[in-house]
PDB file of N, CA and C in Angstrom:
ATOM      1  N   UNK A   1      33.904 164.334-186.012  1.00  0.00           N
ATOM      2  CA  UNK A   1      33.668 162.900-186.125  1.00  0.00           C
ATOM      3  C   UNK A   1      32.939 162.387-184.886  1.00  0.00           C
ATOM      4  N   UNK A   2      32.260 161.298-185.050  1.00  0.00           N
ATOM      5  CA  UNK A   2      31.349 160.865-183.878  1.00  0.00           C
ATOM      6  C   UNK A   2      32.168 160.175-183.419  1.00  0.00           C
ATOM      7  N   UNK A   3      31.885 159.283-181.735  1.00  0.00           N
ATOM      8  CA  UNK A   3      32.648 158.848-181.159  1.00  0.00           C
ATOM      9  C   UNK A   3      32.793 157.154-181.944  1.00  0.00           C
ATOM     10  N   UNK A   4      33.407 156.411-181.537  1.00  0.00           N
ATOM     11  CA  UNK A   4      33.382 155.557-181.745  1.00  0.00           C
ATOM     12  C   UNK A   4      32.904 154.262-180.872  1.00  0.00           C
ATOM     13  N   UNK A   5      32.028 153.268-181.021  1.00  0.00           N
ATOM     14  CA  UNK A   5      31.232 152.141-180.153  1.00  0.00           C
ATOM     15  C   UNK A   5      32.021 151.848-179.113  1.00  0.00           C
ATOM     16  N   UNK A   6      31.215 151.831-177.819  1.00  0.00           N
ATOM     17  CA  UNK A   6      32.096 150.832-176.967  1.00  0.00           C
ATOM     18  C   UNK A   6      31.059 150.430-175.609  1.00  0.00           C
ATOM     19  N   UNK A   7      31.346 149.353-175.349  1.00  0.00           N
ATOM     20  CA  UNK A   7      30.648 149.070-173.713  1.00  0.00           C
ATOM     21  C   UNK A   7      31.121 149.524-173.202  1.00  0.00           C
ATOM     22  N   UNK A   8      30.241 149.440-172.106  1.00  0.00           N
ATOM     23  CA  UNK A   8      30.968 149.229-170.541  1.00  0.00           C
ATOM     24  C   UNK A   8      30.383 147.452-169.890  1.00  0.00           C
ATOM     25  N   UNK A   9      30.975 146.765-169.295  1.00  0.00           N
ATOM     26  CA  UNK A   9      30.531 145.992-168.421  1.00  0.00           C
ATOM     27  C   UNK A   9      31.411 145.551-167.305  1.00  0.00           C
ATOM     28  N   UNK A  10      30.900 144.565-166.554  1.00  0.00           N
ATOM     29  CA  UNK A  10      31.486 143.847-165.202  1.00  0.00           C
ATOM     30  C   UNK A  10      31.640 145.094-164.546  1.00  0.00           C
ATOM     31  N   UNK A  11      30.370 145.565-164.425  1.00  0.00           N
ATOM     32  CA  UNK A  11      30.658 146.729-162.636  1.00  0.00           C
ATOM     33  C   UNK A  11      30.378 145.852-161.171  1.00  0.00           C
ATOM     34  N   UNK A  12      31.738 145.863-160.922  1.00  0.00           N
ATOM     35  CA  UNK A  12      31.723 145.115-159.582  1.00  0.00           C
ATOM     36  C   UNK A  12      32.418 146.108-158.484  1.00  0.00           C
ATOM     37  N   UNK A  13      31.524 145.973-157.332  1.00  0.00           N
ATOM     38  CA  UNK A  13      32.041 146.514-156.095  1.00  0.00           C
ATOM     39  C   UNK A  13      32.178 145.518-154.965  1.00  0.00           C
ATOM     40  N   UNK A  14      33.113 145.588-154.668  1.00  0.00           N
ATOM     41  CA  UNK A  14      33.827 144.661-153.141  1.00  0.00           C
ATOM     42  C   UNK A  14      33.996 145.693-152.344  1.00  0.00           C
ATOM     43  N   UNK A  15      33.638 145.200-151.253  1.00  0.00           N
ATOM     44  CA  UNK A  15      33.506 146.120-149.687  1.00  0.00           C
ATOM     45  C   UNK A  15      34.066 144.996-148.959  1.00  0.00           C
ATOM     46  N   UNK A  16      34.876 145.089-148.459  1.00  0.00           N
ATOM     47  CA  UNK A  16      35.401 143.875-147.161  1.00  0.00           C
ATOM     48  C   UNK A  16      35.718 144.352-146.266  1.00  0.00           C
ATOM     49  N   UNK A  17      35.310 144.203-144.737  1.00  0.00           N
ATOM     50  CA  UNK A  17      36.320 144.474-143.605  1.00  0.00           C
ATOM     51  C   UNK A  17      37.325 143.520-143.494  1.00  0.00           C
ATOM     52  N   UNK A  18      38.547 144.090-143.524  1.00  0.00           N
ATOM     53  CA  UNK A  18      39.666 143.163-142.805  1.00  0.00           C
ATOM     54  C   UNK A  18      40.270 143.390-141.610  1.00  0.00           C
ATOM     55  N   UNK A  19      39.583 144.117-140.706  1.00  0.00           N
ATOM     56  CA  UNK A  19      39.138 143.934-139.392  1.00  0.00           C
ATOM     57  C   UNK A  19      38.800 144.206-138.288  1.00  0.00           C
ATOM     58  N   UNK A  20      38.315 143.897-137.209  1.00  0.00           N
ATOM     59  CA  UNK A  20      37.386 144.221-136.343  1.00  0.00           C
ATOM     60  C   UNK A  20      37.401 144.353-135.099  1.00  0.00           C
ATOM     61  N   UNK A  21      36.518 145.310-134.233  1.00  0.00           N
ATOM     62  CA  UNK A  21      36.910 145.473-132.829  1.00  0.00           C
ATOM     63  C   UNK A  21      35.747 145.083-132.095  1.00  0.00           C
ATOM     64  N   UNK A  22      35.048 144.082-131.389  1.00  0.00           N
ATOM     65  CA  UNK A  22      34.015 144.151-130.383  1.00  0.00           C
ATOM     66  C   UNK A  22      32.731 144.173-131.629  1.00  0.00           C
ATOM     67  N   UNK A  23      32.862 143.720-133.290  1.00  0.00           N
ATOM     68  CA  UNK A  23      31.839 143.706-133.755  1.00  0.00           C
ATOM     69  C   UNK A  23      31.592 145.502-134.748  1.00  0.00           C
ATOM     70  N   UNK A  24      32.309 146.310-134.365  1.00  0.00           N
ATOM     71  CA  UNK A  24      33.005 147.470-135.177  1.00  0.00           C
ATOM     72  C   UNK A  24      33.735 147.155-136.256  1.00  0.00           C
ATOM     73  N   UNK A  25      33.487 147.539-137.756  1.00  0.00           N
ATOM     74  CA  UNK A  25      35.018 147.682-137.961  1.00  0.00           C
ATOM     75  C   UNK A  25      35.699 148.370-138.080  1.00  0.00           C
ATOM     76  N   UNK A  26      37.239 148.125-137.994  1.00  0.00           N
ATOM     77  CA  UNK A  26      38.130 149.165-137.980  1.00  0.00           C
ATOM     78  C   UNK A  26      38.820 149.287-139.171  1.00  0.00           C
ATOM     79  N   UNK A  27      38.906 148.587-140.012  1.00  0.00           N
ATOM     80  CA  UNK A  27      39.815 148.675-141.544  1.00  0.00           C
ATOM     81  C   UNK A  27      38.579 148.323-142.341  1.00  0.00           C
ATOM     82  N   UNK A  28      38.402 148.692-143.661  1.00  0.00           N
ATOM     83  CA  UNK A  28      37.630 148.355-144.665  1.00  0.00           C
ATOM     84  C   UNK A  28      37.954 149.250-145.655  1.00  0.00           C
ATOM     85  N   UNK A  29      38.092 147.795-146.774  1.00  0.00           N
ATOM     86  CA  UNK A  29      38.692 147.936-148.190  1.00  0.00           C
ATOM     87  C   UNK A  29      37.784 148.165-149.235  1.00  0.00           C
ATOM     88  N   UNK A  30      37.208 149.483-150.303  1.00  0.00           N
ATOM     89  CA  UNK A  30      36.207 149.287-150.696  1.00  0.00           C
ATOM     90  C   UNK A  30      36.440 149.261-151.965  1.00  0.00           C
ATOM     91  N   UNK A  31      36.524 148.033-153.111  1.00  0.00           N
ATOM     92  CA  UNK A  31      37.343 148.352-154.782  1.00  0.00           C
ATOM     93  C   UNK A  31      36.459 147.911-155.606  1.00  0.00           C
ATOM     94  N   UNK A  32      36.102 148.948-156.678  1.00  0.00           N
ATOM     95  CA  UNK A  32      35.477 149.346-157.995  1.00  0.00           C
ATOM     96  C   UNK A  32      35.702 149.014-158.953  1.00  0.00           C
ATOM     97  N   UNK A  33      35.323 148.608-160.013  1.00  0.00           N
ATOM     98  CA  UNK A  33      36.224 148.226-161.210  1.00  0.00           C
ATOM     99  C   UNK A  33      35.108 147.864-162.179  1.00  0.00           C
ATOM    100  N   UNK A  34      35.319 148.330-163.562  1.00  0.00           N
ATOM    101  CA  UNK A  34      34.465 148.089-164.641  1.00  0.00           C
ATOM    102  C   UNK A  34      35.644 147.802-165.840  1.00  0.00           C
ATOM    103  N   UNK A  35      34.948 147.028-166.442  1.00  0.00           N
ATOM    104  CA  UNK A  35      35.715 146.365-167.736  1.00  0.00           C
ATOM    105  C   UNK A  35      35.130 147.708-169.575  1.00  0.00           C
ATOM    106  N   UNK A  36      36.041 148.490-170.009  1.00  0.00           N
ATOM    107  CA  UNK A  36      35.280 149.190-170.843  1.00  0.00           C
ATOM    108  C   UNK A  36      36.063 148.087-172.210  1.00  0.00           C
ATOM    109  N   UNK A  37      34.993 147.915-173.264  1.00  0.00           N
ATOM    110  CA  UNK A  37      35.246 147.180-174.687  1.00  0.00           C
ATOM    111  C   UNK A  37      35.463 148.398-175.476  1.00  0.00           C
ATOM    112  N   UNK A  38      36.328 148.307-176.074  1.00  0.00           N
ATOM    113  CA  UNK A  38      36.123 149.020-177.659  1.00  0.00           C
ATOM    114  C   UNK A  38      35.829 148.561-178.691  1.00  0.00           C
ATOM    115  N   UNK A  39      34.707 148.786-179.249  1.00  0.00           N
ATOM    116  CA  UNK A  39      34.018 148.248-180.574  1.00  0.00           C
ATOM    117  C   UNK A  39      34.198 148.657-181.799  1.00  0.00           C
ATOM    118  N   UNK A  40      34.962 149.831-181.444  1.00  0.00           N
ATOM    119  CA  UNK A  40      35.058 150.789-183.043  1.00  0.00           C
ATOM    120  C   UNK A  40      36.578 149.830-183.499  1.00  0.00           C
ATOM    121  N   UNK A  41      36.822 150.529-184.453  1.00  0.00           N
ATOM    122  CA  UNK A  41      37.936 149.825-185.495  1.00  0.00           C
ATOM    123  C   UNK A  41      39.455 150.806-185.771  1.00  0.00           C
ATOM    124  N   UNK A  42      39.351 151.879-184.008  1.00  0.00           N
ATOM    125  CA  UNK A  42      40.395 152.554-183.833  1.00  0.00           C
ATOM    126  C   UNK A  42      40.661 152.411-182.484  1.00  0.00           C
ATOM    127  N   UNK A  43      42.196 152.599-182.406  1.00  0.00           N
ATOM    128  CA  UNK A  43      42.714 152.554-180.777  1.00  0.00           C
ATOM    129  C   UNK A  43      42.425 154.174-179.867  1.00  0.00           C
ATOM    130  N   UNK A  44      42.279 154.050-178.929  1.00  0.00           N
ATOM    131  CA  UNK A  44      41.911 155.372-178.434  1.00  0.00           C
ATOM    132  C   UNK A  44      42.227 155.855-176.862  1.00  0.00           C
ATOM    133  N   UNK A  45      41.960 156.519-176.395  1.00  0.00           N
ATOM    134  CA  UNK A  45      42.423 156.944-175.042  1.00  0.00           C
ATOM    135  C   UNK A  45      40.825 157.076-174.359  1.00  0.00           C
ATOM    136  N   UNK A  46      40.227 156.142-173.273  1.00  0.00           N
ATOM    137  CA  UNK A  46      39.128 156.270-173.155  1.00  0.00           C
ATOM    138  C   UNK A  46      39.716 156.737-170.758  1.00  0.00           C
ATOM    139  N   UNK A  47      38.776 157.370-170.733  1.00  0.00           N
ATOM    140  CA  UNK A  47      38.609 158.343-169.267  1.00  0.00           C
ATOM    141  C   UNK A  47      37.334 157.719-168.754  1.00  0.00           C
ATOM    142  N   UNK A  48      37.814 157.260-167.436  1.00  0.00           N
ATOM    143  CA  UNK A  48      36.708 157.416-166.954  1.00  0.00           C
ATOM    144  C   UNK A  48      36.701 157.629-165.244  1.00  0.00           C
ATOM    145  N   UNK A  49      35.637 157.975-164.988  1.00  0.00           N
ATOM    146  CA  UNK A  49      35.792 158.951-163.607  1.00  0.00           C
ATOM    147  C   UNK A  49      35.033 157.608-162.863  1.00  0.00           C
ATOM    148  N   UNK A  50      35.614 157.196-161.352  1.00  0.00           N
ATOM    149  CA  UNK A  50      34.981 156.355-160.725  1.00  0.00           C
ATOM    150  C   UNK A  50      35.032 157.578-159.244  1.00  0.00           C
ATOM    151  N   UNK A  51      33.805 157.226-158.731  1.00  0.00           N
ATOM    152  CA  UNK A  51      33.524 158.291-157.700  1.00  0.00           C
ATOM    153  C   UNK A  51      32.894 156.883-156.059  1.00  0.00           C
ATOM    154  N   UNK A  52      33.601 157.316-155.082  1.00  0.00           N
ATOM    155  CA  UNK A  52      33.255 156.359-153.836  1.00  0.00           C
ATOM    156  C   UNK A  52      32.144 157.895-152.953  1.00  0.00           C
ATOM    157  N   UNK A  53      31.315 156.664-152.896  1.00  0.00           N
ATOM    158  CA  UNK A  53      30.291 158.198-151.764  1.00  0.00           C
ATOM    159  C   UNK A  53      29.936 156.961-150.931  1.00  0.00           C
ATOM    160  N   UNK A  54      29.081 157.709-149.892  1.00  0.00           N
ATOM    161  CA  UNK A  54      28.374 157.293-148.820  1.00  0.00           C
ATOM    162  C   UNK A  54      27.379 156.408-148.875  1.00  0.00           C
ATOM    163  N   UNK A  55      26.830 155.450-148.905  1.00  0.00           N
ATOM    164  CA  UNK A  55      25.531 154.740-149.142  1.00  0.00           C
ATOM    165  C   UNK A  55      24.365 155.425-148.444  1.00  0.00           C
ATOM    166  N   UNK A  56      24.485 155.902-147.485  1.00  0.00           N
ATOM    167  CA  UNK A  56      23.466 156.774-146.490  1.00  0.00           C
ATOM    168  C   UNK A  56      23.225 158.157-147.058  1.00  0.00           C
ATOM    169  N   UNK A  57      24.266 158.603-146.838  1.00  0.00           N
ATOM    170  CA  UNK A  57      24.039 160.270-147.161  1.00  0.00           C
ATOM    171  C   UNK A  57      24.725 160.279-148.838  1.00  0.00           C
ATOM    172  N   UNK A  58      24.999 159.866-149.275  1.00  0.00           N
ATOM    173  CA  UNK A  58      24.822 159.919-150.709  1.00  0.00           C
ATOM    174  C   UNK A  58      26.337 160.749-150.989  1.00  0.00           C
ATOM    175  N   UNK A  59      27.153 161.326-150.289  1.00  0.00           N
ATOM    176  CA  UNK A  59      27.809 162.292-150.068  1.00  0.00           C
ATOM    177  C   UNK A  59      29.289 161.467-150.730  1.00  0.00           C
ATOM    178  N   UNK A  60      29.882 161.934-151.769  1.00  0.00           N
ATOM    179  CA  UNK A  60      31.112 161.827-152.467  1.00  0.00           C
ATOM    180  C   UNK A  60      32.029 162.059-151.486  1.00  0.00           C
ATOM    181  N   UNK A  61      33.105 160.424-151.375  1.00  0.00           N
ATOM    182  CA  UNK A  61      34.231 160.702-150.845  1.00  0.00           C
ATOM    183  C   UNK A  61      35.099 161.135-151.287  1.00  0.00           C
ATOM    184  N   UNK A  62      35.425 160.411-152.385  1.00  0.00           N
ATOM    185  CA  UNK A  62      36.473 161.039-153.025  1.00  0.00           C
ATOM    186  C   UNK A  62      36.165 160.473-155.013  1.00  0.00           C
ATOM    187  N   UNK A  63      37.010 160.860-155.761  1.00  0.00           N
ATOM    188  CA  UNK A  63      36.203 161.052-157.137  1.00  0.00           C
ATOM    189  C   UNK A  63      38.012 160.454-157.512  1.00  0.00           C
ATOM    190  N   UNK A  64      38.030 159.574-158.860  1.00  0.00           N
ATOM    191  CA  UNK A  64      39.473 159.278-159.679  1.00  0.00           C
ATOM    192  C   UNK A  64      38.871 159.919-161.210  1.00  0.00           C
ATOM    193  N   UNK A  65      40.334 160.312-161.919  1.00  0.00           N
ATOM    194  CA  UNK A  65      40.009 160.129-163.426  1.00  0.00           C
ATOM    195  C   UNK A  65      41.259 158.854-163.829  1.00  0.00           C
ATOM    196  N   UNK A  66      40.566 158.084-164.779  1.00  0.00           N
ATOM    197  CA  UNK A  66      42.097 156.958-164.783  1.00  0.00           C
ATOM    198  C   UNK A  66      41.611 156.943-166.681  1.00  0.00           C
ATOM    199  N   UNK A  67      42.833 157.218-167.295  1.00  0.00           N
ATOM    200  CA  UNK A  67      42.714 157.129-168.430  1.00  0.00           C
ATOM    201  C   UNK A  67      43.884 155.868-168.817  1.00  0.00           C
ATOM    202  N   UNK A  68      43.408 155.178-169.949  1.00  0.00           N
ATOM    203  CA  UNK A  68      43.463 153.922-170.747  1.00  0.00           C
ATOM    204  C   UNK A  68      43.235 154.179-172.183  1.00  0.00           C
ATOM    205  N   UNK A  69      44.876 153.576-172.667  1.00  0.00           N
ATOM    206  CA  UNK A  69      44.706 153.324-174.396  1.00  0.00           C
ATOM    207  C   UNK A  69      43.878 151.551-174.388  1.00  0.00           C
ATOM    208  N   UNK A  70      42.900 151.895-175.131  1.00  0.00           N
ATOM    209  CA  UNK A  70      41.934 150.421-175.794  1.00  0.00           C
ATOM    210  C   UNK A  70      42.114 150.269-177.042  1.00  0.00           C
ATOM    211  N   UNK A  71      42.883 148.903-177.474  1.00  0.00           N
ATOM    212  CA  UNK A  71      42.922 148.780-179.070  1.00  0.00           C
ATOM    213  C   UNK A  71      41.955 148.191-179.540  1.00  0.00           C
ATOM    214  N   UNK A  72      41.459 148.232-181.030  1.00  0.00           N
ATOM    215  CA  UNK A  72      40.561 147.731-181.474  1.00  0.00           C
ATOM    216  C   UNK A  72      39.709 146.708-180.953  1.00  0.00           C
ATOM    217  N   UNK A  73      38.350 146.212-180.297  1.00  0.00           N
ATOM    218  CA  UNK A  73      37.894 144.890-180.023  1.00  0.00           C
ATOM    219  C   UNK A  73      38.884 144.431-178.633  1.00  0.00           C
ATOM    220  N   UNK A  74      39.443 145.101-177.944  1.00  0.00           N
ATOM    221  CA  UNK A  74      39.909 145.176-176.642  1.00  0.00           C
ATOM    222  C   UNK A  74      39.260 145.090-175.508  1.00  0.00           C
ATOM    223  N   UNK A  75      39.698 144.994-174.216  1.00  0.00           N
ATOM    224  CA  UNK A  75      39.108 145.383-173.173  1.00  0.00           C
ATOM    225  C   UNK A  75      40.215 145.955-172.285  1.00  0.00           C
ATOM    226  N   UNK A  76      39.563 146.819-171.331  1.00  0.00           N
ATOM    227  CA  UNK A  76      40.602 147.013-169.907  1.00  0.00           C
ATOM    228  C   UNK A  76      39.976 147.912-168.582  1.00  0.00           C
ATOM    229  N   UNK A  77      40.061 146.982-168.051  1.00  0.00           N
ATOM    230  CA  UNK A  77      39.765 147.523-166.644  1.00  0.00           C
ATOM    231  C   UNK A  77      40.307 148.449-166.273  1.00  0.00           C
ATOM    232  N   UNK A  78      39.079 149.452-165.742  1.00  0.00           N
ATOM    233  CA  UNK A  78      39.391 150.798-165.055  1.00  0.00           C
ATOM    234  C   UNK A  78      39.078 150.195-163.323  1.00  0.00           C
ATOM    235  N   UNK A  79      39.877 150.632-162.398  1.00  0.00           N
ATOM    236  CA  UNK A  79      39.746 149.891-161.075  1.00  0.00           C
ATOM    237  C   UNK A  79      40.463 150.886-160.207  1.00  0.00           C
ATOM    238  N   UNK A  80      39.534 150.873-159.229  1.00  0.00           N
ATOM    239  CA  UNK A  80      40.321 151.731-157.636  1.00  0.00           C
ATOM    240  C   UNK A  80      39.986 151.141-156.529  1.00  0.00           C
ATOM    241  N   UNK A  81      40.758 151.203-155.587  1.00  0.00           N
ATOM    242  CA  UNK A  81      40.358 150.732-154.272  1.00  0.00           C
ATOM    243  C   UNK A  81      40.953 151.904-152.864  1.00  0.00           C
ATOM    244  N   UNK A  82      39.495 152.057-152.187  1.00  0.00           N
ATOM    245  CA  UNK A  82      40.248 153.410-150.720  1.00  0.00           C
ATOM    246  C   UNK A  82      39.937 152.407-149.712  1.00  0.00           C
ATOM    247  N   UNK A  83      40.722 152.597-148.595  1.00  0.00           N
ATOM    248  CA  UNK A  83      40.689 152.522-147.201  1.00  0.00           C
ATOM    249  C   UNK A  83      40.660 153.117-146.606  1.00  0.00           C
ATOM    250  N   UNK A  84      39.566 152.487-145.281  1.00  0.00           N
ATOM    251  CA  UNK A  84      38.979 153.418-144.156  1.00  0.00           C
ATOM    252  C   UNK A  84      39.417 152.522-143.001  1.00  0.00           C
ATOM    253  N   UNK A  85      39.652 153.914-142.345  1.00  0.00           N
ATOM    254  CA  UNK A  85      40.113 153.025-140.837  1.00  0.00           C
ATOM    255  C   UNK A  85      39.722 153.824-139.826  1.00  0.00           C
ATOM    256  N   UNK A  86      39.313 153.434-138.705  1.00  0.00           N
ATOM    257  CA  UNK A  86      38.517 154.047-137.921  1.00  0.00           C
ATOM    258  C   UNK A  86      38.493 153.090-136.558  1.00  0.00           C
ATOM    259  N   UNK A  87      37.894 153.689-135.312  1.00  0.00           N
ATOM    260  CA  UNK A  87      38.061 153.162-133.761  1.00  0.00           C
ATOM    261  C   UNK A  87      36.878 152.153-133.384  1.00  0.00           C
ATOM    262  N   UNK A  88      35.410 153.527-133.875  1.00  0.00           N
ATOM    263  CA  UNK A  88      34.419 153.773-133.115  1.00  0.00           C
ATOM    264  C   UNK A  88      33.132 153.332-134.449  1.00  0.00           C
ATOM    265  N   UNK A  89      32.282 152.953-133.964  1.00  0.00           N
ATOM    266  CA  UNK A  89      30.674 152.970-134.066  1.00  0.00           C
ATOM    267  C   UNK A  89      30.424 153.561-135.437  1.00  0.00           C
ATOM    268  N   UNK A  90      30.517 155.147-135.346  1.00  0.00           N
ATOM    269  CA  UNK A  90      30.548 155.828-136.018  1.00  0.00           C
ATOM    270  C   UNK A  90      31.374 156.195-137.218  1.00  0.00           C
ATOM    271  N   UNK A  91      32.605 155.142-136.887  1.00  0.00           N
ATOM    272  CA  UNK A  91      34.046 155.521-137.666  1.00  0.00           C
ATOM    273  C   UNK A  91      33.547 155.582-139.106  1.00  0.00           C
ATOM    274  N   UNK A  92      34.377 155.613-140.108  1.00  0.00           N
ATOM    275  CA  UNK A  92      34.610 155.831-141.830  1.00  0.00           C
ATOM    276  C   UNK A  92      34.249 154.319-141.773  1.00  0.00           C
ATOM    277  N   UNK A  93      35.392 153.594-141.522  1.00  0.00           N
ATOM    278  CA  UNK A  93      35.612 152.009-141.377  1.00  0.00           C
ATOM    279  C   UNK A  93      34.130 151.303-141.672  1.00  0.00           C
ATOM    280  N   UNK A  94      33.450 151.801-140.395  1.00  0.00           N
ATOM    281  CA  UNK A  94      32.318 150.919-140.252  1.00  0.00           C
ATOM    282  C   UNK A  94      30.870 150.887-140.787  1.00  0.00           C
ATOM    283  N   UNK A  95      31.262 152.410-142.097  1.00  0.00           N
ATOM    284  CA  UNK A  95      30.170 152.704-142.804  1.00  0.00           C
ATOM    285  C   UNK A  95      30.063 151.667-143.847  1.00  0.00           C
ATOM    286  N   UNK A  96      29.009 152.160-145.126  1.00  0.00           N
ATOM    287  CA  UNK A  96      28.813 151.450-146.191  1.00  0.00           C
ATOM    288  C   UNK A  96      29.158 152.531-147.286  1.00  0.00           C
ATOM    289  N   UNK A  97      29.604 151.864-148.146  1.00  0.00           N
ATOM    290  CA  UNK A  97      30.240 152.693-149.300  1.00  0.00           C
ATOM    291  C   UNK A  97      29.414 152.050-150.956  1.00  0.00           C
ATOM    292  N   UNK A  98      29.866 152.929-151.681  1.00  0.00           N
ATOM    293  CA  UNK A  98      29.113 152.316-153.208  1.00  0.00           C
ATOM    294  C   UNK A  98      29.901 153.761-154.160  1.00  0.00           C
ATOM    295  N   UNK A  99      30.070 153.083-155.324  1.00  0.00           N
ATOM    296  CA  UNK A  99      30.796 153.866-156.318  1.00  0.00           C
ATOM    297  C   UNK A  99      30.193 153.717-157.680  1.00  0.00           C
ATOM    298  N   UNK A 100      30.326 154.811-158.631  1.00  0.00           N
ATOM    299  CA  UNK A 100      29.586 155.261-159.650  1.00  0.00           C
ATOM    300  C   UNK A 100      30.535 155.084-160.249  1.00  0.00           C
ATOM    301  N   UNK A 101      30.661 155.280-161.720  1.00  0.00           N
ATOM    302  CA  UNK A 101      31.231 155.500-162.848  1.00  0.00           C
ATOM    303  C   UNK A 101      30.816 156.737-163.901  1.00  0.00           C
ATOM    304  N   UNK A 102      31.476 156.926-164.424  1.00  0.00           N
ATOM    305  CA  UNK A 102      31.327 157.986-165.293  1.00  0.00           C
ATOM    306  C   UNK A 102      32.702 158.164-166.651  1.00  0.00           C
ATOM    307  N   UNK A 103      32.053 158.396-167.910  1.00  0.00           N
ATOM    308  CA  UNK A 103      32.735 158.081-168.685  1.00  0.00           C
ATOM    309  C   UNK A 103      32.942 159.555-169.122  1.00  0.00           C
ATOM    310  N   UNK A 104      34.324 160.180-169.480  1.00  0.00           N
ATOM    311  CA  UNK A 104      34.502 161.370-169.548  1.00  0.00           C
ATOM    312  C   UNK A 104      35.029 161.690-171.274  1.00  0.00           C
ATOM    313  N   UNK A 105      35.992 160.676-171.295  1.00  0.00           N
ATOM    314  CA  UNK A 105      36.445 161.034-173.028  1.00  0.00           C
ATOM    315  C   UNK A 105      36.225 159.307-173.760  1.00  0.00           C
ATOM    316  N   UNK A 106      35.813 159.492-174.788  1.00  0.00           N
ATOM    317  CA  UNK A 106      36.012 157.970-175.602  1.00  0.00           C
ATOM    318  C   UNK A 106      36.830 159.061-177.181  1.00  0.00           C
ATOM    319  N   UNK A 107      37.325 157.897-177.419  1.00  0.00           N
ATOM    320  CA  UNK A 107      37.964 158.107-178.804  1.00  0.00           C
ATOM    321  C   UNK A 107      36.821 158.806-180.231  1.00  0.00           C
ATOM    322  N   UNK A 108      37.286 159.586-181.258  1.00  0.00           N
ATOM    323  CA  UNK A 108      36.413 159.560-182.186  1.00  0.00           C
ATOM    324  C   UNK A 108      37.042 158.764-183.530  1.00  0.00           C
ATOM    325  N   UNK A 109      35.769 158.503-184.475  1.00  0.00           N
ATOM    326  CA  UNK A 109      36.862 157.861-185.164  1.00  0.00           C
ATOM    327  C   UNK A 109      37.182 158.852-186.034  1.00  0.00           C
ATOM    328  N   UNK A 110      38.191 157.793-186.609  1.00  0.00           N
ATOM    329  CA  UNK A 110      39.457 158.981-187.997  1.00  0.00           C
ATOM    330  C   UNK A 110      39.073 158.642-189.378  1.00  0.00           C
ATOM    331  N   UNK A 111      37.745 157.893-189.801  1.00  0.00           N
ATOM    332  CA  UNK A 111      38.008 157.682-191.204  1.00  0.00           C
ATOM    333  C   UNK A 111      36.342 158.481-191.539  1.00  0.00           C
ATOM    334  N   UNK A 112      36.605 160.017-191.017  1.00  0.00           N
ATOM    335  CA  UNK A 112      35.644 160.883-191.818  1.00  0.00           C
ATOM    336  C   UNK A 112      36.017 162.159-191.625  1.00  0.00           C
TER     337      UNK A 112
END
């Protein structure tokens, strides 16, 4: 059976420092989150992989799988948030971050 319809929308990324040393920062909160719809006319278990990398070097920090039942004409946010904390210049903290999505399982439907 083929899969069954669905969006994705509202990909939003928030990066905030909550706070700072001499113009460094030392804490920063970086959270992901996309809204997936189900369009088909079955409930299902939909996966999806959100991945935080580097804005510079492109380089994957760390990768989630977060799976969600969506009922018919539904929605539900898939969402993560990491923290970096760091001293110096160079720290985790005081980089720039950006996160991908990736959709791993959607439901198929059942009436074939």
């Amino acid at each position: 059976c083929p899969q069954i319809s669905y969006a994705l929308r509202n990909f939003i990324k928030n990066s905030e420092c909550l706070s700072s040393s001499n113009g460094i920062c030392t804490n920063k909160e970086v959270h992901c989150s996309i809204t997936v719809e189900n369009l088909g006319q079955n409930s299902g278990q939909f996966t999806i992989e959100i991945s935080f990398y580097n804005s510079q070097s492109q380089a994957i920090i760390q990768q989630f799988q977060i799976s969600k039942e969506v009922s018919p004409n539904q929605q539900a946010i898939f969402d993560k948030s990491l923290s970096f904390q760091s001293q110096t210049e160079n720290g985790d903290a005081n980089k720039e971050y950006d996160c991908s999505f990736k959709t791993l399982e959607v439901p198929k439907k059942s009436n074939c």
